[in-house]
C-alpha atoms as a PDB file:
ATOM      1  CA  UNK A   1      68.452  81.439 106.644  1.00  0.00           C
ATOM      2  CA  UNK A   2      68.648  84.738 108.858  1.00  0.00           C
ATOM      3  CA  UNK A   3      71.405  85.481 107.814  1.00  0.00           C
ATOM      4  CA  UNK A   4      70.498  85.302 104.164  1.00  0.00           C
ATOM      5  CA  UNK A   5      67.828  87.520 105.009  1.00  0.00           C
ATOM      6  CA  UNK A   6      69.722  90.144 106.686  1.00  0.00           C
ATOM      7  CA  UNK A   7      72.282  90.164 103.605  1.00  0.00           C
ATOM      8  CA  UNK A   8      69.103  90.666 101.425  1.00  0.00           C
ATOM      9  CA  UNK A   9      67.259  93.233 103.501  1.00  0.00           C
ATOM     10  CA  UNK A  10      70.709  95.262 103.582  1.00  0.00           C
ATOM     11  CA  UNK A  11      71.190  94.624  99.895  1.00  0.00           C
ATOM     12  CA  UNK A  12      68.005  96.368  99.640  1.00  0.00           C
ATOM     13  CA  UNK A  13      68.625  99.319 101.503  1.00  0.00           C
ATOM     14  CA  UNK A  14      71.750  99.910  99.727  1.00  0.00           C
ATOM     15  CA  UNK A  15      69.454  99.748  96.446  1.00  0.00           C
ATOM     16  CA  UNK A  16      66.489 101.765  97.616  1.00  0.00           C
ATOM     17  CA  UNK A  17      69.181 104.372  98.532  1.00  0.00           C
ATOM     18  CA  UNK A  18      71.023 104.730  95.320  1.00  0.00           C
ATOM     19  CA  UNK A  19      67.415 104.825  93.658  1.00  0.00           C
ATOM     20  CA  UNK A  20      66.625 107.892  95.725  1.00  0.00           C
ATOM     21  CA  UNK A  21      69.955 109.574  94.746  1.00  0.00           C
ATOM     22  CA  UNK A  22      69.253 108.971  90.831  1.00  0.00           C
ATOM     23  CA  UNK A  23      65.679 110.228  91.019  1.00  0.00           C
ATOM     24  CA  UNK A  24      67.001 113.378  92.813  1.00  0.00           C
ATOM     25  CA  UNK A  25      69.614 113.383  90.089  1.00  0.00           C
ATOM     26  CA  UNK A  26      66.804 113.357  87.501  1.00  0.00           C
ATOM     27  CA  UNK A  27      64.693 115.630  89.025  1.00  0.00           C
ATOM     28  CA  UNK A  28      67.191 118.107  89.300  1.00  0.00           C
ATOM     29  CA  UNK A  29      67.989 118.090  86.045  1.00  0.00           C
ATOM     30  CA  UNK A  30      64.291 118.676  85.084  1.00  0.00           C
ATOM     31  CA  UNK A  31      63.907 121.577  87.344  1.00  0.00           C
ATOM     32  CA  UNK A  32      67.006 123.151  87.011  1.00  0.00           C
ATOM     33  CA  UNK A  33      67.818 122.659  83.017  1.00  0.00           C
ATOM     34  CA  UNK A  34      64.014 122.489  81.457  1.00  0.00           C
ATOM     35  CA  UNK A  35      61.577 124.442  83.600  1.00  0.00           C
ATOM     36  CA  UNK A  36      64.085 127.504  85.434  1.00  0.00           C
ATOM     37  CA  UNK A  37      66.766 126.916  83.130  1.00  0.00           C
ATOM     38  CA  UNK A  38      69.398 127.811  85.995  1.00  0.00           C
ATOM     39  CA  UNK A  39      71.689 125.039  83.644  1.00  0.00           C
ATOM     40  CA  UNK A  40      72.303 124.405  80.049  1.00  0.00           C
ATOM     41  CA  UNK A  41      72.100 121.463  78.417  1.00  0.00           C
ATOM     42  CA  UNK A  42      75.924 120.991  77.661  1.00  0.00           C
ATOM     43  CA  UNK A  43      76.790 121.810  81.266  1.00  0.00           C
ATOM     44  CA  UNK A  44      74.392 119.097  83.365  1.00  0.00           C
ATOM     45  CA  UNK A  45      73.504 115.756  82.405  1.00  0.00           C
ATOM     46  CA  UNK A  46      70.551 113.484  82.824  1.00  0.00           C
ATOM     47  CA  UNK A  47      70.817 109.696  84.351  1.00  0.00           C
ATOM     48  CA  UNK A  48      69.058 108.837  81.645  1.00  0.00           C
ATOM     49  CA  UNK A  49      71.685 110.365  79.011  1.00  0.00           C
ATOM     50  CA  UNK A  50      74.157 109.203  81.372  1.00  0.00           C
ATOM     51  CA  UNK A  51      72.968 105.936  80.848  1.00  0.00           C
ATOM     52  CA  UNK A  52      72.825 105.798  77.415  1.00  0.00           C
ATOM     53  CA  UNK A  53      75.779 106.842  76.860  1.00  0.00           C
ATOM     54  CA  UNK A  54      77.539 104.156  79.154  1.00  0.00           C
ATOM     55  CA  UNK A  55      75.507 101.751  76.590  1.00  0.00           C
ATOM     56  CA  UNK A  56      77.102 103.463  73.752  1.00  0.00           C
ATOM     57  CA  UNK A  57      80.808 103.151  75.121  1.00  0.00           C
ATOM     58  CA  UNK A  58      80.278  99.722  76.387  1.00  0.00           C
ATOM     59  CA  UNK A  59      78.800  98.790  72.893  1.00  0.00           C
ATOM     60  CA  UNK A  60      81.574  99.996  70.462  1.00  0.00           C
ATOM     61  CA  UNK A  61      84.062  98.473  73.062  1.00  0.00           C
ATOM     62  CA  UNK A  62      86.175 102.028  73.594  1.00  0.00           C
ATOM     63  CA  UNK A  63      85.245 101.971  77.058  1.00  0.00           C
ATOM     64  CA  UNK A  64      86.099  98.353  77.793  1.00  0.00           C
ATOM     65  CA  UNK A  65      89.906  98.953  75.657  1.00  0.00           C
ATOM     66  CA  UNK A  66      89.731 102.345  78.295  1.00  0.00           C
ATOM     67  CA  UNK A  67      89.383 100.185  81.498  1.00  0.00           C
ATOM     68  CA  UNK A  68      91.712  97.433  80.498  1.00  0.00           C
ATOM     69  CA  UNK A  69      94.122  99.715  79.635  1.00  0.00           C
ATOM     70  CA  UNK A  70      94.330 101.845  82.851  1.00  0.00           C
ATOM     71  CA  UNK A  71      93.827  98.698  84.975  1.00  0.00           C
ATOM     72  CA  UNK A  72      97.271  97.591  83.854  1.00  0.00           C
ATOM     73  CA  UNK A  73      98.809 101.285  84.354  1.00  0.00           C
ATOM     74  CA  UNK A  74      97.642 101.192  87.772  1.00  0.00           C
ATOM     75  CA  UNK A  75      98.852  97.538  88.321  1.00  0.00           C
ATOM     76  CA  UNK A  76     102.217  98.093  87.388  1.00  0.00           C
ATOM     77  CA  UNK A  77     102.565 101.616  88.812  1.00  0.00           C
ATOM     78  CA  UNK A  78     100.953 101.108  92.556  1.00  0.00           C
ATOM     79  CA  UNK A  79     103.378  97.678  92.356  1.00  0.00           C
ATOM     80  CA  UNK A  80     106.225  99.713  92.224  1.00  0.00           C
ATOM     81  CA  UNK A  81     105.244 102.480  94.928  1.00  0.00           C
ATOM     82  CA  UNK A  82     104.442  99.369  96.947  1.00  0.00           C
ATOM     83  CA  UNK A  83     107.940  98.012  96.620  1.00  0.00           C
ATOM     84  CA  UNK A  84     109.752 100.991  96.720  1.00  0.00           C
ATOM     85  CA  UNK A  85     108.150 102.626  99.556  1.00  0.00           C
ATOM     86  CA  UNK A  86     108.004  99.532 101.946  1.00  0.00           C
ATOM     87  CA  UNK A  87     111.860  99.354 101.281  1.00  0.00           C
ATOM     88  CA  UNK A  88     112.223 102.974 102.155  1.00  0.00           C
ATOM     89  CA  UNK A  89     109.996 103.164 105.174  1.00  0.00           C
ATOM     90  CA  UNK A  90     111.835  99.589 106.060  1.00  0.00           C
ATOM     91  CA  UNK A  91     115.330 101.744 105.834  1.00  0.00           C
ATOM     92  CA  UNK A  92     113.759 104.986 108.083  1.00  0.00           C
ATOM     93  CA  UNK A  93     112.633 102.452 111.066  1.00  0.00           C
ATOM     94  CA  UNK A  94     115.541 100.645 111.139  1.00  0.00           C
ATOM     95  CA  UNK A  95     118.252 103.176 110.482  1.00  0.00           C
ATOM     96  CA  UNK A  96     117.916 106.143 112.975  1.00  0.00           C
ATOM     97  CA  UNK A  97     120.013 108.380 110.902  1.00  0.00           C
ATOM     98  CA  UNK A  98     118.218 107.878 107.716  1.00  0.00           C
ATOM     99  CA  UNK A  99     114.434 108.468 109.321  1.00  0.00           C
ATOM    100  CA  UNK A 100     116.057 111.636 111.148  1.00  0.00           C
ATOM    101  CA  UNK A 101     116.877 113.201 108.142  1.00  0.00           C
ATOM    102  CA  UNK A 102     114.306 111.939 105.603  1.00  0.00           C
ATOM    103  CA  UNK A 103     110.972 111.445 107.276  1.00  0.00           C
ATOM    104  CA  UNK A 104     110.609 115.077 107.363  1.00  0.00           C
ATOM    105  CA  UNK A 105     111.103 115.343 103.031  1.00  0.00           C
ATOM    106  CA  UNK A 106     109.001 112.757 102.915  1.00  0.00           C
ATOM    107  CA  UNK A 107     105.998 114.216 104.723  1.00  0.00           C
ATOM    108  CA  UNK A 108     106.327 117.050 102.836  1.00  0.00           C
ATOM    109  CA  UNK A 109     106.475 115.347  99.751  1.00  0.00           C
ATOM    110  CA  UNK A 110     103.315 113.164 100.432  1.00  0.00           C
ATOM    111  CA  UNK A 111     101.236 116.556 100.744  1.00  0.00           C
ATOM    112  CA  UNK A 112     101.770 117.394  96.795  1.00  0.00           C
ATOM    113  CA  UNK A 113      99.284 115.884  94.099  1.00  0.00           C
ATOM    114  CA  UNK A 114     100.513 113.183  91.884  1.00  0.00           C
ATOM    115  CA  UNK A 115      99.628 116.030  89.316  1.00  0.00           C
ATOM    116  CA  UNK A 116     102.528 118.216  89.960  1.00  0.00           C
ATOM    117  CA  UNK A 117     105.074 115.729  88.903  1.00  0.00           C
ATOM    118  CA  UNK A 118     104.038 115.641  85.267  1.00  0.00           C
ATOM    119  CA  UNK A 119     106.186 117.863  84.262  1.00  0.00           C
ATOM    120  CA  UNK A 120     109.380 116.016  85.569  1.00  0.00           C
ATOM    121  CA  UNK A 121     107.810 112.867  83.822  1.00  0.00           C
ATOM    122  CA  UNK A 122     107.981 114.769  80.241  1.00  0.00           C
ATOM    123  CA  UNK A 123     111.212 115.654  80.833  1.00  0.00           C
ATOM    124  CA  UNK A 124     112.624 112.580  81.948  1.00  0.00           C
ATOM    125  CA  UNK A 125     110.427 109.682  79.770  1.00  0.00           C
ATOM    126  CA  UNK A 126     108.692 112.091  77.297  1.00  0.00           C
ATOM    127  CA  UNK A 127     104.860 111.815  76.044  1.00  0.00           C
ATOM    128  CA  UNK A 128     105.045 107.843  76.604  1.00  0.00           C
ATOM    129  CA  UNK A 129     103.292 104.966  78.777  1.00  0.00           C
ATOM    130  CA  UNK A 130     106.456 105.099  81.368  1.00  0.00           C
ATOM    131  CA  UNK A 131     105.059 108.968  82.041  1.00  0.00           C
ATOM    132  CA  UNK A 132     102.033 107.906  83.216  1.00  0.00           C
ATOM    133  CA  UNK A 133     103.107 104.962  85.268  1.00  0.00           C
ATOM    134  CA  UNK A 134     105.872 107.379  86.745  1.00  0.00           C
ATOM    135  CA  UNK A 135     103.079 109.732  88.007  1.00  0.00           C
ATOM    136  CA  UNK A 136     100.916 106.554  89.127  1.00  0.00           C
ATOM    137  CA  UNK A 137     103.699 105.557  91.120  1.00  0.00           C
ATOM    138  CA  UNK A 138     104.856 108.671  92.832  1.00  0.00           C
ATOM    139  CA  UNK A 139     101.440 109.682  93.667  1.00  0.00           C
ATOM    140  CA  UNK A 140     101.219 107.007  96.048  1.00  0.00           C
ATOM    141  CA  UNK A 141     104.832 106.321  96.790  1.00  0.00           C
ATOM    142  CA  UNK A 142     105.216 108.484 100.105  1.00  0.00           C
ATOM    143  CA  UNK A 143     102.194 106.911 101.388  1.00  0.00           C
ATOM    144  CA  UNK A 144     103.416 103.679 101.266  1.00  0.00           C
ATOM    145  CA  UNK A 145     106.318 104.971 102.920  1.00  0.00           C
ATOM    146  CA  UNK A 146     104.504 106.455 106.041  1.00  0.00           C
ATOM    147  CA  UNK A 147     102.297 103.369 105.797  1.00  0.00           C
ATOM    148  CA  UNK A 148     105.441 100.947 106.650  1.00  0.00           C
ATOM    149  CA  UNK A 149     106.738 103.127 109.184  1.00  0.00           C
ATOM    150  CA  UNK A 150     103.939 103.848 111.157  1.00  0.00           C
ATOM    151  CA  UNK A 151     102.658 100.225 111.063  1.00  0.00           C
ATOM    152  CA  UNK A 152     105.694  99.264 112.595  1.00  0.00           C
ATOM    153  CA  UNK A 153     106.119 101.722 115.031  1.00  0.00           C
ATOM    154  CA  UNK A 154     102.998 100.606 116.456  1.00  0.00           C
ATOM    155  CA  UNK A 155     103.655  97.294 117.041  1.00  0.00           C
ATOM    156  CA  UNK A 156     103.844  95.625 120.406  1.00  0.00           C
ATOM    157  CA  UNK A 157     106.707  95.814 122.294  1.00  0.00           C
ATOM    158  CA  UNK A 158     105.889  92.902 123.758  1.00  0.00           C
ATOM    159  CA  UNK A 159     105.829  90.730 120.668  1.00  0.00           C
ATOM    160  CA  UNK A 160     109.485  92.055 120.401  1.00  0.00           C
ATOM    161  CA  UNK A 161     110.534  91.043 123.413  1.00  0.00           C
ATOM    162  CA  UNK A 162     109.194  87.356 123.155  1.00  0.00           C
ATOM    163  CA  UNK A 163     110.492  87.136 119.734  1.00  0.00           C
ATOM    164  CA  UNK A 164     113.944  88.352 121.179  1.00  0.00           C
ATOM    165  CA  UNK A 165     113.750  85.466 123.956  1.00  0.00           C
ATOM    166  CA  UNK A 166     113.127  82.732 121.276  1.00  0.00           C
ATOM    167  CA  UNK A 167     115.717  83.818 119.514  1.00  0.00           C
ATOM    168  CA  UNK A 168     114.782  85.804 116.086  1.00  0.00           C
ATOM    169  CA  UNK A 169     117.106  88.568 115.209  1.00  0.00           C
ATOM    170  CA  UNK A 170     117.973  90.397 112.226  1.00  0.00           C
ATOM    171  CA  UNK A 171     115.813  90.246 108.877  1.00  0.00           C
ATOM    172  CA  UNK A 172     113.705  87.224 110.903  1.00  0.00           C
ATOM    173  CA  UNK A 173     112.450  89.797 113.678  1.00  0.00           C
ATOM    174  CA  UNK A 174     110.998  91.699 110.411  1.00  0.00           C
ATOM    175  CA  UNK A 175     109.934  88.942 108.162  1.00  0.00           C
ATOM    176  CA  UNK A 176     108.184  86.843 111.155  1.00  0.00           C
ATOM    177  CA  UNK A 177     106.835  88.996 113.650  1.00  0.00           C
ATOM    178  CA  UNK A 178     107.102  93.230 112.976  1.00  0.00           C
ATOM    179  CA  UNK A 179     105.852  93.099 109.774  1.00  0.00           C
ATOM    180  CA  UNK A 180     102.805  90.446 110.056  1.00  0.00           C
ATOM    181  CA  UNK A 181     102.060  92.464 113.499  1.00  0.00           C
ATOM    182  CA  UNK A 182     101.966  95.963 111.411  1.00  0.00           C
ATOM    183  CA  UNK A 183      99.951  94.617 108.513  1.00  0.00           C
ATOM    184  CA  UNK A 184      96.584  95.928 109.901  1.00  0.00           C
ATOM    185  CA  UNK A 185      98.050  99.478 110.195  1.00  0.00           C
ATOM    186  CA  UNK A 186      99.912  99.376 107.285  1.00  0.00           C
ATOM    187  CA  UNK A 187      97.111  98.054 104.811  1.00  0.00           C
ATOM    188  CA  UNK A 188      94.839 101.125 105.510  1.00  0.00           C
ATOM    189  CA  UNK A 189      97.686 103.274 104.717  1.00  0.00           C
ATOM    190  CA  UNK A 190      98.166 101.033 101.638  1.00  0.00           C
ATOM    191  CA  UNK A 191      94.644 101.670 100.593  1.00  0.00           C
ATOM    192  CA  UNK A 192      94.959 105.262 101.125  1.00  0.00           C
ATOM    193  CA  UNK A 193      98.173 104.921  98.512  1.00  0.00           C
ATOM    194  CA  UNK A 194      96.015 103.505  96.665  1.00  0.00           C
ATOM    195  CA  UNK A 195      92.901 106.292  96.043  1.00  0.00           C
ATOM    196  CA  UNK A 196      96.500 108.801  95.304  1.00  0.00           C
ATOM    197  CA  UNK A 197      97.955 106.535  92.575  1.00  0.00           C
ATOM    198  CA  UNK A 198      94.092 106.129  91.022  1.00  0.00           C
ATOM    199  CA  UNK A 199      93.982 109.921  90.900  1.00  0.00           C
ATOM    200  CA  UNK A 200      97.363 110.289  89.805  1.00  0.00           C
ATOM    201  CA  UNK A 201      96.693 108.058  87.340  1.00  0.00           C
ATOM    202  CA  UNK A 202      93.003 109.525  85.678  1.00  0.00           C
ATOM    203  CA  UNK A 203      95.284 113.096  85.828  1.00  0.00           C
ATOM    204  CA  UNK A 204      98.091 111.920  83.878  1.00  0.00           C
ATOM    205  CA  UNK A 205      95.855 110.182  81.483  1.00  0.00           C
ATOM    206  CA  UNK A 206      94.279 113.449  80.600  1.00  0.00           C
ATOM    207  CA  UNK A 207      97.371 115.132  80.091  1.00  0.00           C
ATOM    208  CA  UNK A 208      99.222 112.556  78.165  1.00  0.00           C
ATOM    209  CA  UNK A 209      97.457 109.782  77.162  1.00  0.00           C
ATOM    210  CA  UNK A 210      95.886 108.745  73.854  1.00  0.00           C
ATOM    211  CA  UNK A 211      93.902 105.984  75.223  1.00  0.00           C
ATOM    212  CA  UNK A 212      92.678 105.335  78.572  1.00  0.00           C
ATOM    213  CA  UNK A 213      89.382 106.657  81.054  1.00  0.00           C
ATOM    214  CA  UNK A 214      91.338 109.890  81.871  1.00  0.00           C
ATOM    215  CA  UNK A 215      92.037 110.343  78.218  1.00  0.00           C
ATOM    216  CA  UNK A 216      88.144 109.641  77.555  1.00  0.00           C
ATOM    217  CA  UNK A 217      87.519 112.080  80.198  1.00  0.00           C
ATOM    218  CA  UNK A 218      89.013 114.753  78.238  1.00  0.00           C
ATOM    219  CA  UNK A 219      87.752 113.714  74.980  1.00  0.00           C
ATOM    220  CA  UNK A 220      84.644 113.903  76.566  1.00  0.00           C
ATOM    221  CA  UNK A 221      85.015 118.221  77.802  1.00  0.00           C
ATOM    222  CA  UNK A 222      86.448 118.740  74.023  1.00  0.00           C
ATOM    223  CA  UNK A 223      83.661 117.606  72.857  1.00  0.00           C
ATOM    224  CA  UNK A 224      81.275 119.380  75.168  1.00  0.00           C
ATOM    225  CA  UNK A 225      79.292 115.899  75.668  1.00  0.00           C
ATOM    226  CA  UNK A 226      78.738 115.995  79.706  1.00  0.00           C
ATOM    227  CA  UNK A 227      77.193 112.746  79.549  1.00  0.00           C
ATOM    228  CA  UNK A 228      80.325 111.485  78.674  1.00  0.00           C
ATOM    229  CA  UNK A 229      82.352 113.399  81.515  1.00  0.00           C
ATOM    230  CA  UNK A 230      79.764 111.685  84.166  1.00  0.00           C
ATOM    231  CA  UNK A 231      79.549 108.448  82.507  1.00  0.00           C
ATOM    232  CA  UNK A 232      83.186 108.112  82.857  1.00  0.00           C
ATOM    233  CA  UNK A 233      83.318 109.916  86.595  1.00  0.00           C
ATOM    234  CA  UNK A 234      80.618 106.546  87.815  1.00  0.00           C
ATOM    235  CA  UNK A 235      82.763 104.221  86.140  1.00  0.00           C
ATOM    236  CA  UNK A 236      85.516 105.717  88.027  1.00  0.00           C
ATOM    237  CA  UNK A 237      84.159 105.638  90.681  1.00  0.00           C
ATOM    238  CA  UNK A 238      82.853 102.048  90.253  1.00  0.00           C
ATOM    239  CA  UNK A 239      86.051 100.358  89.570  1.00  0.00           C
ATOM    240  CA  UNK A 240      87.759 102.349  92.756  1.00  0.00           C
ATOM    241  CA  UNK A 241      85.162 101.113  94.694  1.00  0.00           C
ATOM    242  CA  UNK A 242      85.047  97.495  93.602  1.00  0.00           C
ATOM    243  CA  UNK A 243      89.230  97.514  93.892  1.00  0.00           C
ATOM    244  CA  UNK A 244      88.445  98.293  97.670  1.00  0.00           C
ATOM    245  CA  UNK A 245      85.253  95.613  97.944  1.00  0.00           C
ATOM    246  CA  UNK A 246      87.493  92.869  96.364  1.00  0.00           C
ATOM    247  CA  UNK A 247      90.805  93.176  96.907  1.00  0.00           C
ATOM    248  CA  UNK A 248      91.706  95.184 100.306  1.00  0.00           C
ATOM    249  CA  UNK A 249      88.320  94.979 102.250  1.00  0.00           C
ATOM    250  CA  UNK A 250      89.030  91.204 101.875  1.00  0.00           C
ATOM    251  CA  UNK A 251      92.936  91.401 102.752  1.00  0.00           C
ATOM    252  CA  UNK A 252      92.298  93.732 105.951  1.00  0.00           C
ATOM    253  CA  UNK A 253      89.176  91.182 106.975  1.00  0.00           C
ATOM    254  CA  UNK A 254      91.785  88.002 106.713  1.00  0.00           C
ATOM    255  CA  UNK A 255      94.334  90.162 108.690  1.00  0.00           C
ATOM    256  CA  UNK A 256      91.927  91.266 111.529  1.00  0.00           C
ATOM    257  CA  UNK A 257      90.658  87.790 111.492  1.00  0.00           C
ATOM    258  CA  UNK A 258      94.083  86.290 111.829  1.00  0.00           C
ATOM    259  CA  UNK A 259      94.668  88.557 114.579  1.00  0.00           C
ATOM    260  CA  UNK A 260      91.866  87.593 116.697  1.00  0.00           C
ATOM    261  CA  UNK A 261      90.305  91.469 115.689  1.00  0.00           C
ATOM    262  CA  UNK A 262      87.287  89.757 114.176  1.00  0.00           C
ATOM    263  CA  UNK A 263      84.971  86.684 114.577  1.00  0.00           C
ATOM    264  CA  UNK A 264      84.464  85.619 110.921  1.00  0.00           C
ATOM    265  CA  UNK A 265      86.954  85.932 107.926  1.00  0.00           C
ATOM    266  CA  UNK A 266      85.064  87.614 104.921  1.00  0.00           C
END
């Protein structure tokens, strides 16, 4: 029962917060767009427009095809950075010569927006759906990879060292003890990999995209309709934030749980 009520109470907070935020929101836009006129119409929005127009997208079902349709670009293309970049950062921990020589390219590489491959993906897949995922994926590729390797670099010696004595070697020492033991680190670097491929992703959609919320997004400056633009930047937002609520604030609970880091699994 207390604990119900604390969950409610912070519920609350949480509520009465985001309720203070849209009534600044709204009267900002009153002051600054209808009594000193410091904005135009066109170029600041109102909640309340904001609003409406969500209702309007979610009732002709374009925004719903939008979601659906970038939900399985970023699917398949943070799968692949996922799987390419642990098998990369796997190859720079355990081959000396390989990390020497590539972990400084791939530092570098990790410090350019997803963005500035575009180009590359024309060339190579032209105006198509394997553009996009291409950008999706490299955006968040090279964080995977530093993810991998500097989970396992900061595991335990000490697990090593019993593993070693009970015999695991090879693929096994990976499989059953580095890896599980560099999941904590790792998972916050995969989550980080994940905010680059979402950006990569809304970028590439308003480049080269006919359907899609980035593609919306730039129907929406086009058109000059910035209720659009901010409708689409909270549902943006929204579905980053509920990818992080659902999917890795849960895996990196069960993890810390597991390892004794927490008392309760969420």
């Amino acid at each position: 029962m207390l604990r119900n009520n604390k969950i409610a109470i912070g519920v609350f907070k949480k509520l009465a917060i985001y309720m203070v935020l849209i009534i600044l929101w709204e009267l900002s836009y009153r002051i600054g767009v209808e009594v000193l006129g410091i904005w135009k119409q066109y170029s600041f929005a109102s909640p309340i427009a904001v609003i409406k127009t969500l209702i309007g997208l979610i009732t002709d079902q374009s925004l719903g095809l939008a979601v659906l349709v970038s939900v399985k670009r970023i699917a398949l293309g943070y799968s692949i950075s996922l799987l390419v970049g642990s098998v990369i950062g796997l190859a720079i921990v355990r081959f000396r010569y390989i990390g020497d020589n590539i972990r400084p390219l791939i530092l570098g590489l990790q410090t350019l927006p997803g963005i500035v491959w575009l180009p590359f993906a024309i060339l190579w897949f032209g105006l198509d759906e394997s553009a996009i995922i291409f950008i999706t994926a490299i955006g968040s590729i090279f964080s995977v990879v530093i993810a991998v390797e500097g989970g396992i670099k900061t595991v335990n010696p000490l697990y090593i060292k019993a593993a070693l004595t009970m015999g695991a070697t090879g693929m096994r020492m990976y499989t059953d003890v580095i890896i599980p033991a560099a999941l904590p680190v790792m998972i916050a670097g995969f989550k980080q990999g994940w905010s680059f491929a979402w950006r990569a992703l809304i970028a590439g959609e308003m480049l080269c995209a006919s359907v899609g919320l980035g593609h919306m997004l730039m129907m929406g400056r086009e058109l000059g309709d910035i209720s659009q633009v901010m409708a689409l930047m909270v549902v943006i937002i929204l579905l980053g934030l509920t990818v992080d609520k659902l999917i890795f604030a849960r895996i990196e609970s069960h993890i810390r749980y597991r390892w004794g880091l927490e008392q309760n699994a969420a």
